[in-house]
Structures are given as C-alpha cells and as structure tokens.
PDB file of N, CA and C in Angstrom:
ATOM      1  N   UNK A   1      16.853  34.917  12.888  1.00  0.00           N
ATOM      2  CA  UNK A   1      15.571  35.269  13.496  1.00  0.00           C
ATOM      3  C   UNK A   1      14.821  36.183  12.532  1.00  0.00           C
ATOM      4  N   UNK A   2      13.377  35.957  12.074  1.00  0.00           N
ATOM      5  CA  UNK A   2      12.865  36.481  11.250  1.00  0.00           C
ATOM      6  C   UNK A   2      12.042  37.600  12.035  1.00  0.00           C
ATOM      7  N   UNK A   3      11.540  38.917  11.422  1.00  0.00           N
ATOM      8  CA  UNK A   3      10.879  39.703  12.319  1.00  0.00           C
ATOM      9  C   UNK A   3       9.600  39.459  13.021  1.00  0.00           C
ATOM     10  N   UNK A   4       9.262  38.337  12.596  1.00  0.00           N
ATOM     11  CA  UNK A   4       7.555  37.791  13.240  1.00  0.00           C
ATOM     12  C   UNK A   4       8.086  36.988  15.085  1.00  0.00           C
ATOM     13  N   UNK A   5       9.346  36.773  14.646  1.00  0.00           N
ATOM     14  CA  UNK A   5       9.979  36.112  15.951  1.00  0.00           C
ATOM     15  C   UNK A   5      10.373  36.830  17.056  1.00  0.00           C
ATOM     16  N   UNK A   6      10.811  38.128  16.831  1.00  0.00           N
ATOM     17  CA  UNK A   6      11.461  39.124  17.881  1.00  0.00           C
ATOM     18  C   UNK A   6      10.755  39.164  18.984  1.00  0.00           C
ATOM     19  N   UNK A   7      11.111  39.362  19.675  1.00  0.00           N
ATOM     20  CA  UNK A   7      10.755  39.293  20.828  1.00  0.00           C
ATOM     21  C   UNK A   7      11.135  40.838  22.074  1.00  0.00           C
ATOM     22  N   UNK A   8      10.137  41.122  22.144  1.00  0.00           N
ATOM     23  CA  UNK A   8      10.773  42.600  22.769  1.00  0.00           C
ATOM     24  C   UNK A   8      11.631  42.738  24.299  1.00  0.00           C
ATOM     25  N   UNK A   9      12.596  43.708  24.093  1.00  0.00           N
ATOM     26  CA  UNK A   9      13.713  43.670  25.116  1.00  0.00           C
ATOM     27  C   UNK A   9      13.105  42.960  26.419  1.00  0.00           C
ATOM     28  N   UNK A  10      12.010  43.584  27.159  1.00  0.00           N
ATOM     29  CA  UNK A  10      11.691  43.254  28.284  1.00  0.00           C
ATOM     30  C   UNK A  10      11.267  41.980  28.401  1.00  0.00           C
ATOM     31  N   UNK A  11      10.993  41.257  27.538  1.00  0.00           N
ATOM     32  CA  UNK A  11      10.081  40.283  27.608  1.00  0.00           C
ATOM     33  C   UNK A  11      11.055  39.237  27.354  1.00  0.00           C
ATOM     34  N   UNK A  12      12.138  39.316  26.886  1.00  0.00           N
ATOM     35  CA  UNK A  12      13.869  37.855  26.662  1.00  0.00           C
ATOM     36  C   UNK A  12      13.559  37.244  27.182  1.00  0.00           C
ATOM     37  N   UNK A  13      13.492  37.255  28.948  1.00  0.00           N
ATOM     38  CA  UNK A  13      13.803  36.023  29.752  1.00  0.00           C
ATOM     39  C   UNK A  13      12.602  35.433  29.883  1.00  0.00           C
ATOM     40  N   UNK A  14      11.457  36.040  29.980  1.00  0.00           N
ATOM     41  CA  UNK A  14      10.450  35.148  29.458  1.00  0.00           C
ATOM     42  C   UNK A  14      10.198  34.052  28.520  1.00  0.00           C
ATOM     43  N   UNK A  15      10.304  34.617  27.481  1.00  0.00           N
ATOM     44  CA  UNK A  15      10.295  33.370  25.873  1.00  0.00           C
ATOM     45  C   UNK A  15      11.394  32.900  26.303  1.00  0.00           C
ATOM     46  N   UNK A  16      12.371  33.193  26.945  1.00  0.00           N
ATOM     47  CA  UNK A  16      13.426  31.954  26.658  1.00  0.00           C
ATOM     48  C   UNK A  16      13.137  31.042  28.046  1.00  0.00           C
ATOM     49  N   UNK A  17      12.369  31.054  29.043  1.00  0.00           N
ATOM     50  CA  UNK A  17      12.234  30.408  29.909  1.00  0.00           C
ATOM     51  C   UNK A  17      10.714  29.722  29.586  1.00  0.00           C
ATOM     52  N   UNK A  18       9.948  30.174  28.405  1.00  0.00           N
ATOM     53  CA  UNK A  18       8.631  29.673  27.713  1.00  0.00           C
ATOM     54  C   UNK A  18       9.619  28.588  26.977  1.00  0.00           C
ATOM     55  N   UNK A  19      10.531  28.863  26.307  1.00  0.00           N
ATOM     56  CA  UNK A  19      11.334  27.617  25.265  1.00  0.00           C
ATOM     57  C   UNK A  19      11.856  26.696  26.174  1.00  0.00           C
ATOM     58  N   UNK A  20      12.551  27.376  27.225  1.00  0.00           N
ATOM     59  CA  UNK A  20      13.521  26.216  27.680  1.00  0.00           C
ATOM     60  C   UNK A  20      11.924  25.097  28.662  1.00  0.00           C
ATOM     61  N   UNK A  21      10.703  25.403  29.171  1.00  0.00           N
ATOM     62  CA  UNK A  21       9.774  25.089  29.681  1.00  0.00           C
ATOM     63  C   UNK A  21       9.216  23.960  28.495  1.00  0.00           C
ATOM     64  N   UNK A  22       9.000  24.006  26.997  1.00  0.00           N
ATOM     65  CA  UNK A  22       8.659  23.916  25.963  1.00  0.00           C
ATOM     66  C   UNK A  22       9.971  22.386  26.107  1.00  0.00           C
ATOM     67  N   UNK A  23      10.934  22.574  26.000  1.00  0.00           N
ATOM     68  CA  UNK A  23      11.802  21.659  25.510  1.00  0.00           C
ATOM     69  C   UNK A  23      12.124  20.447  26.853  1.00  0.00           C
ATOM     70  N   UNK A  24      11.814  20.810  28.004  1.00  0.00           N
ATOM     71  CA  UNK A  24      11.812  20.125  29.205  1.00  0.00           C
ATOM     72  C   UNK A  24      10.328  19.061  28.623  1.00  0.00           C
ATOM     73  N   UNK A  25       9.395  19.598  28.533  1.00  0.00           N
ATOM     74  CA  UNK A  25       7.955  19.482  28.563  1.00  0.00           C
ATOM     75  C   UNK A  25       8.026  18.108  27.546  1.00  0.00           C
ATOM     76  N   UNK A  26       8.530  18.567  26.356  1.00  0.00           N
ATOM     77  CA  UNK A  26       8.885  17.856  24.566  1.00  0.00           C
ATOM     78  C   UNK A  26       9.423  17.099  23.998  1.00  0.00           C
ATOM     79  N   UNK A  27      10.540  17.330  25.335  1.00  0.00           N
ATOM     80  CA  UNK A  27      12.230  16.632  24.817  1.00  0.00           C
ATOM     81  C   UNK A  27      12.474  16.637  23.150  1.00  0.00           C
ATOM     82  N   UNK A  28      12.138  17.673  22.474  1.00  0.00           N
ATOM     83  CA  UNK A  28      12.484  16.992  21.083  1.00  0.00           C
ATOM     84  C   UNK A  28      14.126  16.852  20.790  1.00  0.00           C
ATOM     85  N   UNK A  29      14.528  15.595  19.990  1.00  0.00           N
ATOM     86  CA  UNK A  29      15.570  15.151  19.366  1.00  0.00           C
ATOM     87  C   UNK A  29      16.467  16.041  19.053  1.00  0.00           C
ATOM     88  N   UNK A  30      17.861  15.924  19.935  1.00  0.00           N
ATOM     89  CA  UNK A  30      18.537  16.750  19.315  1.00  0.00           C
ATOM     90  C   UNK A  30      18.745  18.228  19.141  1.00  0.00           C
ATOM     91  N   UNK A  31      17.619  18.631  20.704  1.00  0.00           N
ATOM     92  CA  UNK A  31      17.999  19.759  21.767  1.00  0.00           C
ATOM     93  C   UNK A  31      18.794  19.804  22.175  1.00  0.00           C
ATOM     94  N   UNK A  32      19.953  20.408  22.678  1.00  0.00           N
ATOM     95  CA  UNK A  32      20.806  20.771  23.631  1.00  0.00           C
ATOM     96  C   UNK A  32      20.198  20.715  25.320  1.00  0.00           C
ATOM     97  N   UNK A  33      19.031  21.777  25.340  1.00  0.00           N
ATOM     98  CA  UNK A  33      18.176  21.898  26.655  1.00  0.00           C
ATOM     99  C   UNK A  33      17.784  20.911  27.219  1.00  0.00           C
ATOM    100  N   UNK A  34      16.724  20.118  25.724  1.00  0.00           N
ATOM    101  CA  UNK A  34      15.859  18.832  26.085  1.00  0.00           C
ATOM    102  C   UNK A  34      17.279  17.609  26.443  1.00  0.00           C
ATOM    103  N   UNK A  35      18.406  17.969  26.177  1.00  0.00           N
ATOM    104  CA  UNK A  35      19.204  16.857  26.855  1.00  0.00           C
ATOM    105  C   UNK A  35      19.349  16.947  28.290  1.00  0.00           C
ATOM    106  N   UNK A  36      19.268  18.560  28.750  1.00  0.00           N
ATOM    107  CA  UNK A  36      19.658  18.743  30.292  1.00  0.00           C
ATOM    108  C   UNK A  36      18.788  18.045  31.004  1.00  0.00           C
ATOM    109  N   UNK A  37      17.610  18.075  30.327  1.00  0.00           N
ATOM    110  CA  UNK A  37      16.277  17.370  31.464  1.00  0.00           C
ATOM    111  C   UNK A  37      16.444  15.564  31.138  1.00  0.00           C
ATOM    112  N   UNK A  38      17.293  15.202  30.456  1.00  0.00           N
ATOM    113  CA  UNK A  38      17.039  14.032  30.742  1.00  0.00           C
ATOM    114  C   UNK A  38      17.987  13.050  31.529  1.00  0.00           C
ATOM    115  N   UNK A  39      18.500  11.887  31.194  1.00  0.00           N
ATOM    116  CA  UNK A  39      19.954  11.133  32.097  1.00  0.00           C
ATOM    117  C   UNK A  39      21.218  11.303  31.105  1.00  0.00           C
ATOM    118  N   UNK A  40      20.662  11.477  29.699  1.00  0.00           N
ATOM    119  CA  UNK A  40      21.918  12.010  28.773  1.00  0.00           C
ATOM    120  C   UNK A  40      22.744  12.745  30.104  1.00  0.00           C
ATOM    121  N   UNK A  41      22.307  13.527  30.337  1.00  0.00           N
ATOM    122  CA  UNK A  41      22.830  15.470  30.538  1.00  0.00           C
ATOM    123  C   UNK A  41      22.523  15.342  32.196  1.00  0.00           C
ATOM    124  N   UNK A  42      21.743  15.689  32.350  1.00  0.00           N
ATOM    125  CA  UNK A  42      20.550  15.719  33.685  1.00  0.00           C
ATOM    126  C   UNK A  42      21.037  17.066  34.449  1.00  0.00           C
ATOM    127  N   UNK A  43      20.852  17.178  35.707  1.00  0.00           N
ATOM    128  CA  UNK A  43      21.352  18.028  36.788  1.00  0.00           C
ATOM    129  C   UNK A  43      22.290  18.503  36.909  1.00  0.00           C
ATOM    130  N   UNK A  44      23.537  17.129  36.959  1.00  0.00           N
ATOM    131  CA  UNK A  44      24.393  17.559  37.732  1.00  0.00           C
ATOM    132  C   UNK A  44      25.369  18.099  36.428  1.00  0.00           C
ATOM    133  N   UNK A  45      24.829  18.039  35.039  1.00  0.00           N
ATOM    134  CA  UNK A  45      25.946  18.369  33.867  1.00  0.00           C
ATOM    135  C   UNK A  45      25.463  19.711  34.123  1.00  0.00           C
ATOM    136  N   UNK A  46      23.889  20.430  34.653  1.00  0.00           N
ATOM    137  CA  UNK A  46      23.782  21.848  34.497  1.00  0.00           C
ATOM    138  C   UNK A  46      24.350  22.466  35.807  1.00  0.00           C
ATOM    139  N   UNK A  47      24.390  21.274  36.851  1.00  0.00           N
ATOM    140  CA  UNK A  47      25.074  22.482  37.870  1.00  0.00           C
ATOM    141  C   UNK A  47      26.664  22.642  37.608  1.00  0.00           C
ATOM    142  N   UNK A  48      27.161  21.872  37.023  1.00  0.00           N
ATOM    143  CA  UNK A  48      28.801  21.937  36.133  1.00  0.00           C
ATOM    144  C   UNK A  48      28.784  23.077  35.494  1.00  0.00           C
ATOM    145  N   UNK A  49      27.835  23.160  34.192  1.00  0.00           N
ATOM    146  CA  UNK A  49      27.593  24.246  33.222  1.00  0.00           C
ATOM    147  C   UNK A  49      27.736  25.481  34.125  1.00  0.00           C
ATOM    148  N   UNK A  50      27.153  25.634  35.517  1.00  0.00           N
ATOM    149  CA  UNK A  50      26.668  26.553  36.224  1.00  0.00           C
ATOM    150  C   UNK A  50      27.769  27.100  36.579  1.00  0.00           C
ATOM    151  N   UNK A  51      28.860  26.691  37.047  1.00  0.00           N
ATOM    152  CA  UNK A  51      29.989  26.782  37.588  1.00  0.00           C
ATOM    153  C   UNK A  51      30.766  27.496  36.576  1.00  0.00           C
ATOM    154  N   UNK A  52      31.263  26.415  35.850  1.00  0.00           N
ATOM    155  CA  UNK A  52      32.075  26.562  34.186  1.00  0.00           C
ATOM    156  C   UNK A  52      31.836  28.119  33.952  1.00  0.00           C
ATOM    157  N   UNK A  53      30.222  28.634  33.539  1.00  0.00           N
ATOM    158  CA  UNK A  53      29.964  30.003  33.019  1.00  0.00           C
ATOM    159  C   UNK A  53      30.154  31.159  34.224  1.00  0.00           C
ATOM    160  N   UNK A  54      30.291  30.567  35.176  1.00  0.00           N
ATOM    161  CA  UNK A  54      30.242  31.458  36.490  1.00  0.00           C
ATOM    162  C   UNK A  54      32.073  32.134  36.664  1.00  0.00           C
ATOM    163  N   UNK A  55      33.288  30.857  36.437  1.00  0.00           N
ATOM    164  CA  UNK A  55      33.957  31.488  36.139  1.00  0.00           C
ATOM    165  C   UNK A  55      34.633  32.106  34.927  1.00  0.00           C
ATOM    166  N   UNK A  56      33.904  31.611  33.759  1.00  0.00           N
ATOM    167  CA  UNK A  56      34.294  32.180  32.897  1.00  0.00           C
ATOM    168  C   UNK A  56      33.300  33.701  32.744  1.00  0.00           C
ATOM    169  N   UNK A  57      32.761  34.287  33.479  1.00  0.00           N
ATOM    170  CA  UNK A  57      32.158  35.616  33.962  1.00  0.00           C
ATOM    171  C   UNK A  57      32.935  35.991  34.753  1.00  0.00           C
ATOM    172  N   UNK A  58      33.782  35.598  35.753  1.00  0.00           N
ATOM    173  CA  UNK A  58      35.052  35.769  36.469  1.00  0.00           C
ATOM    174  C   UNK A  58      35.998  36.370  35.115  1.00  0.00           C
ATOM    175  N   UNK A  59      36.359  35.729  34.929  1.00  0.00           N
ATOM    176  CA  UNK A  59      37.540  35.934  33.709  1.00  0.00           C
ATOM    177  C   UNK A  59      37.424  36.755  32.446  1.00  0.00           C
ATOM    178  N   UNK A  60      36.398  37.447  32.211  1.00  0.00           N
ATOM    179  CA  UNK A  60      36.164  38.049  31.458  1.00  0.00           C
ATOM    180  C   UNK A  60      36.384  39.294  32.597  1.00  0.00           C
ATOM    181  N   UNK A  61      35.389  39.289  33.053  1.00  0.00           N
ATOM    182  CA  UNK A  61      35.978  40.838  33.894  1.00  0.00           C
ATOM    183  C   UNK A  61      36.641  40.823  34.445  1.00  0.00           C
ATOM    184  N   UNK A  62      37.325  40.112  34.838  1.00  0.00           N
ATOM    185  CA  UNK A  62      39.041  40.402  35.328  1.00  0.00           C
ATOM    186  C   UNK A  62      39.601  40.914  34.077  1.00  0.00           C
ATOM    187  N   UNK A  63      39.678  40.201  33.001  1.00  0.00           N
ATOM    188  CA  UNK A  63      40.454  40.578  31.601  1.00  0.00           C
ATOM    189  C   UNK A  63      39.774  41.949  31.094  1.00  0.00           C
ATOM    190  N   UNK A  64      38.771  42.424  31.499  1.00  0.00           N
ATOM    191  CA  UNK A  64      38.037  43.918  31.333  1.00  0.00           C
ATOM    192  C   UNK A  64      37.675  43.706  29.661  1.00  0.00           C
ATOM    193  N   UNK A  65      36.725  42.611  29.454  1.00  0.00           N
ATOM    194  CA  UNK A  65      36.630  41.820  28.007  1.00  0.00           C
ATOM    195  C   UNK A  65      35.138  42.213  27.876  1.00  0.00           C
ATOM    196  N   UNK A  66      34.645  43.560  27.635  1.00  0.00           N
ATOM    197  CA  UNK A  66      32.843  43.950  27.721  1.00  0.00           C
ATOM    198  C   UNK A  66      32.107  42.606  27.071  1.00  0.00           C
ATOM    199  N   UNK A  67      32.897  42.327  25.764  1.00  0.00           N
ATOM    200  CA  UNK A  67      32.352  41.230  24.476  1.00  0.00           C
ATOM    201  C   UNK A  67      32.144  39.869  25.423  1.00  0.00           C
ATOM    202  N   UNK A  68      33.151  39.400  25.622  1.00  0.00           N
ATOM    203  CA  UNK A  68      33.181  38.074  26.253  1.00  0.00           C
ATOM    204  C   UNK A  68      32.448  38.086  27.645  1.00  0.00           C
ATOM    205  N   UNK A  69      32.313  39.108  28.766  1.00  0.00           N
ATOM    206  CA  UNK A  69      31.567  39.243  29.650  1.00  0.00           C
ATOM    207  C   UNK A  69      30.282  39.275  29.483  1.00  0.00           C
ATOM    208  N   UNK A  70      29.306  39.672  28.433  1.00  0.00           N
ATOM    209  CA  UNK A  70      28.157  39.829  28.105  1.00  0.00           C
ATOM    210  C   UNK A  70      27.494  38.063  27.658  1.00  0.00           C
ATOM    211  N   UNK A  71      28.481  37.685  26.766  1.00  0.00           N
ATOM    212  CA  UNK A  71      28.547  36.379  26.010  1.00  0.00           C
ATOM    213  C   UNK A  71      28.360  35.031  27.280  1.00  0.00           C
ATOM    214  N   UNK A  72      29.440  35.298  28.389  1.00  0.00           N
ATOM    215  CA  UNK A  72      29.317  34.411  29.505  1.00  0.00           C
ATOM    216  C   UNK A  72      28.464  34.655  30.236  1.00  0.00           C
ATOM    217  N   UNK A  73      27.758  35.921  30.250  1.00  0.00           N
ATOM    218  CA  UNK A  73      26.973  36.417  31.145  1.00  0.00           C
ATOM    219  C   UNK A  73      25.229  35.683  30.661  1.00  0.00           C
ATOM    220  N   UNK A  74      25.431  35.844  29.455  1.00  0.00           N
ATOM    221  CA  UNK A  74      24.176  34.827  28.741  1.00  0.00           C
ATOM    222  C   UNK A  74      24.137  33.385  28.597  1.00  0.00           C
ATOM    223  N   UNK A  75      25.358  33.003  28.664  1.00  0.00           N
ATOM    224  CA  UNK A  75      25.710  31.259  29.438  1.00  0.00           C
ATOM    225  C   UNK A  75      24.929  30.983  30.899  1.00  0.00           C
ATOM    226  N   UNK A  76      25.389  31.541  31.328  1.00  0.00           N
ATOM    227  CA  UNK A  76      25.031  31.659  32.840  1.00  0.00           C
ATOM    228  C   UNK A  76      23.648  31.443  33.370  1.00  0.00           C
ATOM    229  N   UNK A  77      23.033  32.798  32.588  1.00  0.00           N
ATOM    230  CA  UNK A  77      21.215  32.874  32.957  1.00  0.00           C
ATOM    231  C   UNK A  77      21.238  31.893  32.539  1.00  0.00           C
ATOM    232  N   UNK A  78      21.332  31.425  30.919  1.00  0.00           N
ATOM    233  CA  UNK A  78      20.476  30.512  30.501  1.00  0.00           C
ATOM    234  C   UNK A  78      20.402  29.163  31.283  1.00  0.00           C
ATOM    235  N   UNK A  79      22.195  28.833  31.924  1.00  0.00           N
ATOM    236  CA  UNK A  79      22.168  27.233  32.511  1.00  0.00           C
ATOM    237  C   UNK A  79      21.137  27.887  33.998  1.00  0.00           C
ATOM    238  N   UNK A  80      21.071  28.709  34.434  1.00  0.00           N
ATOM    239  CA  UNK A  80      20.282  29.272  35.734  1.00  0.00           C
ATOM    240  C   UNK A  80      18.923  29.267  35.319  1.00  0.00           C
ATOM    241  N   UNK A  81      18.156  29.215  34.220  1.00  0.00           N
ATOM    242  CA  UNK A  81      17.234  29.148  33.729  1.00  0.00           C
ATOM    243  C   UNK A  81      16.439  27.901  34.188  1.00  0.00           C
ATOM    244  N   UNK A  82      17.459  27.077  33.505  1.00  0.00           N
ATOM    245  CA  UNK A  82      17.320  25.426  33.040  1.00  0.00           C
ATOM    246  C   UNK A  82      17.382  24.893  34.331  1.00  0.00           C
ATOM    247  N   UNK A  83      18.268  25.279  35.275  1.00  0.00           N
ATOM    248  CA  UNK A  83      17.997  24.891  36.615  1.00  0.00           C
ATOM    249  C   UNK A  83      16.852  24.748  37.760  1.00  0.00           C
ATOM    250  N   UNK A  84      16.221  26.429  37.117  1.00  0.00           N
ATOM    251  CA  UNK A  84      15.135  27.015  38.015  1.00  0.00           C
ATOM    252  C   UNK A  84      14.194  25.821  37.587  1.00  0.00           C
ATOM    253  N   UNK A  85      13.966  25.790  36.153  1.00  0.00           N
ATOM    254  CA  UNK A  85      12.749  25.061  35.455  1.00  0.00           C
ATOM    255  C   UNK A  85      13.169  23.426  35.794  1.00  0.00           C
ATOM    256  N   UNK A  86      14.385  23.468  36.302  1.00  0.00           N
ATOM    257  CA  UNK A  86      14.885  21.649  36.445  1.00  0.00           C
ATOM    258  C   UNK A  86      13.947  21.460  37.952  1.00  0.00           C
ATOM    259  N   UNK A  87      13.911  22.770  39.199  1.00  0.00           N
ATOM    260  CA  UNK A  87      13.217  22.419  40.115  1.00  0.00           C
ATOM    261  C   UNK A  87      11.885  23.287  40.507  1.00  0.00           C
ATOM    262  N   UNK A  88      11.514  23.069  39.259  1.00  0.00           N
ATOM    263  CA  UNK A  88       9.957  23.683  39.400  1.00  0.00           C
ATOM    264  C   UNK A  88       9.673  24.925  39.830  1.00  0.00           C
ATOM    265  N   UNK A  89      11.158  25.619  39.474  1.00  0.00           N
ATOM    266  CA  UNK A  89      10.509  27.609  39.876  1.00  0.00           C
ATOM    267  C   UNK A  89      10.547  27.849  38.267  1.00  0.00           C
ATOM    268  N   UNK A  90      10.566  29.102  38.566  1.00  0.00           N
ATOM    269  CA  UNK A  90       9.783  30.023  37.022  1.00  0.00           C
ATOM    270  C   UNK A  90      10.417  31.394  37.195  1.00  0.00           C
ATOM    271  N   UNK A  91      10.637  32.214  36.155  1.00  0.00           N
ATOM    272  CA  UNK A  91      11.264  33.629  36.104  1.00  0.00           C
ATOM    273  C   UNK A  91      10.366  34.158  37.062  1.00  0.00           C
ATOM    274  N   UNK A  92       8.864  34.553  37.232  1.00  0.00           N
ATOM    275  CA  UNK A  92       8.506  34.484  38.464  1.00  0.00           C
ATOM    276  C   UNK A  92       8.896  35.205  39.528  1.00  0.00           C
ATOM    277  N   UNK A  93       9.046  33.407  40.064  1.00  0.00           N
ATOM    278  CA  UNK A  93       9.950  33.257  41.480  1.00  0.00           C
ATOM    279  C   UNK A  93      11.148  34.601  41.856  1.00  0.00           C
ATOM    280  N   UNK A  94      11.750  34.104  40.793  1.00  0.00           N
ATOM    281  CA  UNK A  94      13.364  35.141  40.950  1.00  0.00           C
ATOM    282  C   UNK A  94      12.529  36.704  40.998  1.00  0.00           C
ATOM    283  N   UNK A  95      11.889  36.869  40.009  1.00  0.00           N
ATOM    284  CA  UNK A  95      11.646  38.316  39.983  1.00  0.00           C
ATOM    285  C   UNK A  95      10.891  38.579  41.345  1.00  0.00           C
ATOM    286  N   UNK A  96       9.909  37.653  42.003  1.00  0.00           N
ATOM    287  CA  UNK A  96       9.506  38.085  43.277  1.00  0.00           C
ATOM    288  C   UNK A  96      11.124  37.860  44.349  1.00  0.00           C
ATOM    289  N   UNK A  97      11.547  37.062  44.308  1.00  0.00           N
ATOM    290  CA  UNK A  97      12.970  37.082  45.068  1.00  0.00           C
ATOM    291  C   UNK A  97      13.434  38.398  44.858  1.00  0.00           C
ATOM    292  N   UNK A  98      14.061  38.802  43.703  1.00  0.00           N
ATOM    293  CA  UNK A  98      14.541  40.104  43.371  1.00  0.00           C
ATOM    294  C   UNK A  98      13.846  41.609  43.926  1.00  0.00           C
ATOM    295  N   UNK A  99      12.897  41.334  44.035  1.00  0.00           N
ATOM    296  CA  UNK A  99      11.742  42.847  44.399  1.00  0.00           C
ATOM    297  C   UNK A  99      11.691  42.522  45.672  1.00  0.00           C
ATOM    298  N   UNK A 100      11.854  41.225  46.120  1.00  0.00           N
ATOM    299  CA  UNK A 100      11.576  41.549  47.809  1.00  0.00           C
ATOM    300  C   UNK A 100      13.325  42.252  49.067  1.00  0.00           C
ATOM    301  N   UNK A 101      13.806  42.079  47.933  1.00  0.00           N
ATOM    302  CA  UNK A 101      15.578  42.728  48.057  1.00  0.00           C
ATOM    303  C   UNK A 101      15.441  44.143  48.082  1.00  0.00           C
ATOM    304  N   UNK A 102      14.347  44.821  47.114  1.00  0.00           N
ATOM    305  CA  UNK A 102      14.305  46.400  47.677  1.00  0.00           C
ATOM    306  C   UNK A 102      14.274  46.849  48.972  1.00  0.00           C
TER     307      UNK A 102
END
C-alpha cells in the first residue's frame, strides 16, 4: 500500500465496503470478492465463509491467540461485508442497527 492509498483508521470499513461494492458492481477477472457475487462462489460459499471465520474466532480465543484472533476477526467482517452488500444493506445499516442498541 502506497501512502496516497491509506486510508484513515475510522474510515476502513468504509473503503473496504466502497471496494467490495466496486467489485460486486465490476466483477473484474480474477477477484476473489467479484467471485462471491457470482454462481462461481455465490451466497451460499459466503454464508460457509461466514461460519468457517466465526469458528475460527472461536478458536483463537479459546487458545488466548491476540495474533490469530484479530486475523479471523478480519475474515469475518469482511465475509459479513460481502453478505450485507450480497443483500442490498450498506455499513450504514449496521451502524444505524448498532446506535439504536444504546
């Protein structure tokens, strides 16, 4: 990542939900993402993914693994990302979900 690219702390899940929006939108060749949105991959490989990173976030903190918990923990959003954007919500959504929990 070059410094014109950074992207500031608060703002992560944004650009990465602008990219993963970008690659749904694009499909370019030989995405990983742009495969989830199509029949390659589709849904049901991200609600798998969803699972998969969910317990391997289990298993890291059981094993009290900070490294590997952080690592699965960024698996996770991202397939939760790809999901939201698979049914037409947006970081958004969650963040109004989240604030209405206060």
């Amino acid at each position: 990542m070059t410094d014109e690219d950074d992207v500031a702390p608060d703002a992560v899940l944004d650009a990465l939900f602008a990219t993963i929006e970008d690659r749904r939108d694009e499909l370019p060749e030989g995405s990983y993402t742009a495969s989830l949105f199509t029949h390659e991959k589709g849904e049901n490989a991200t609600l798998e993914k969803i699972g998969e990173e969910a317990t391997e976030v289990v298993l890291a903190a059981k094993d009290d693994d900070s490294e590997q918990l952080v690592a699965e923990s960024a698996d996770l959003v991202y397939h939760l990302l790809v999901l939201l954007a698979m049914k037409g919500l947006t970081v958004d959504d969650l963040r109004a979900e989240l604030e209405d929990r206060f």
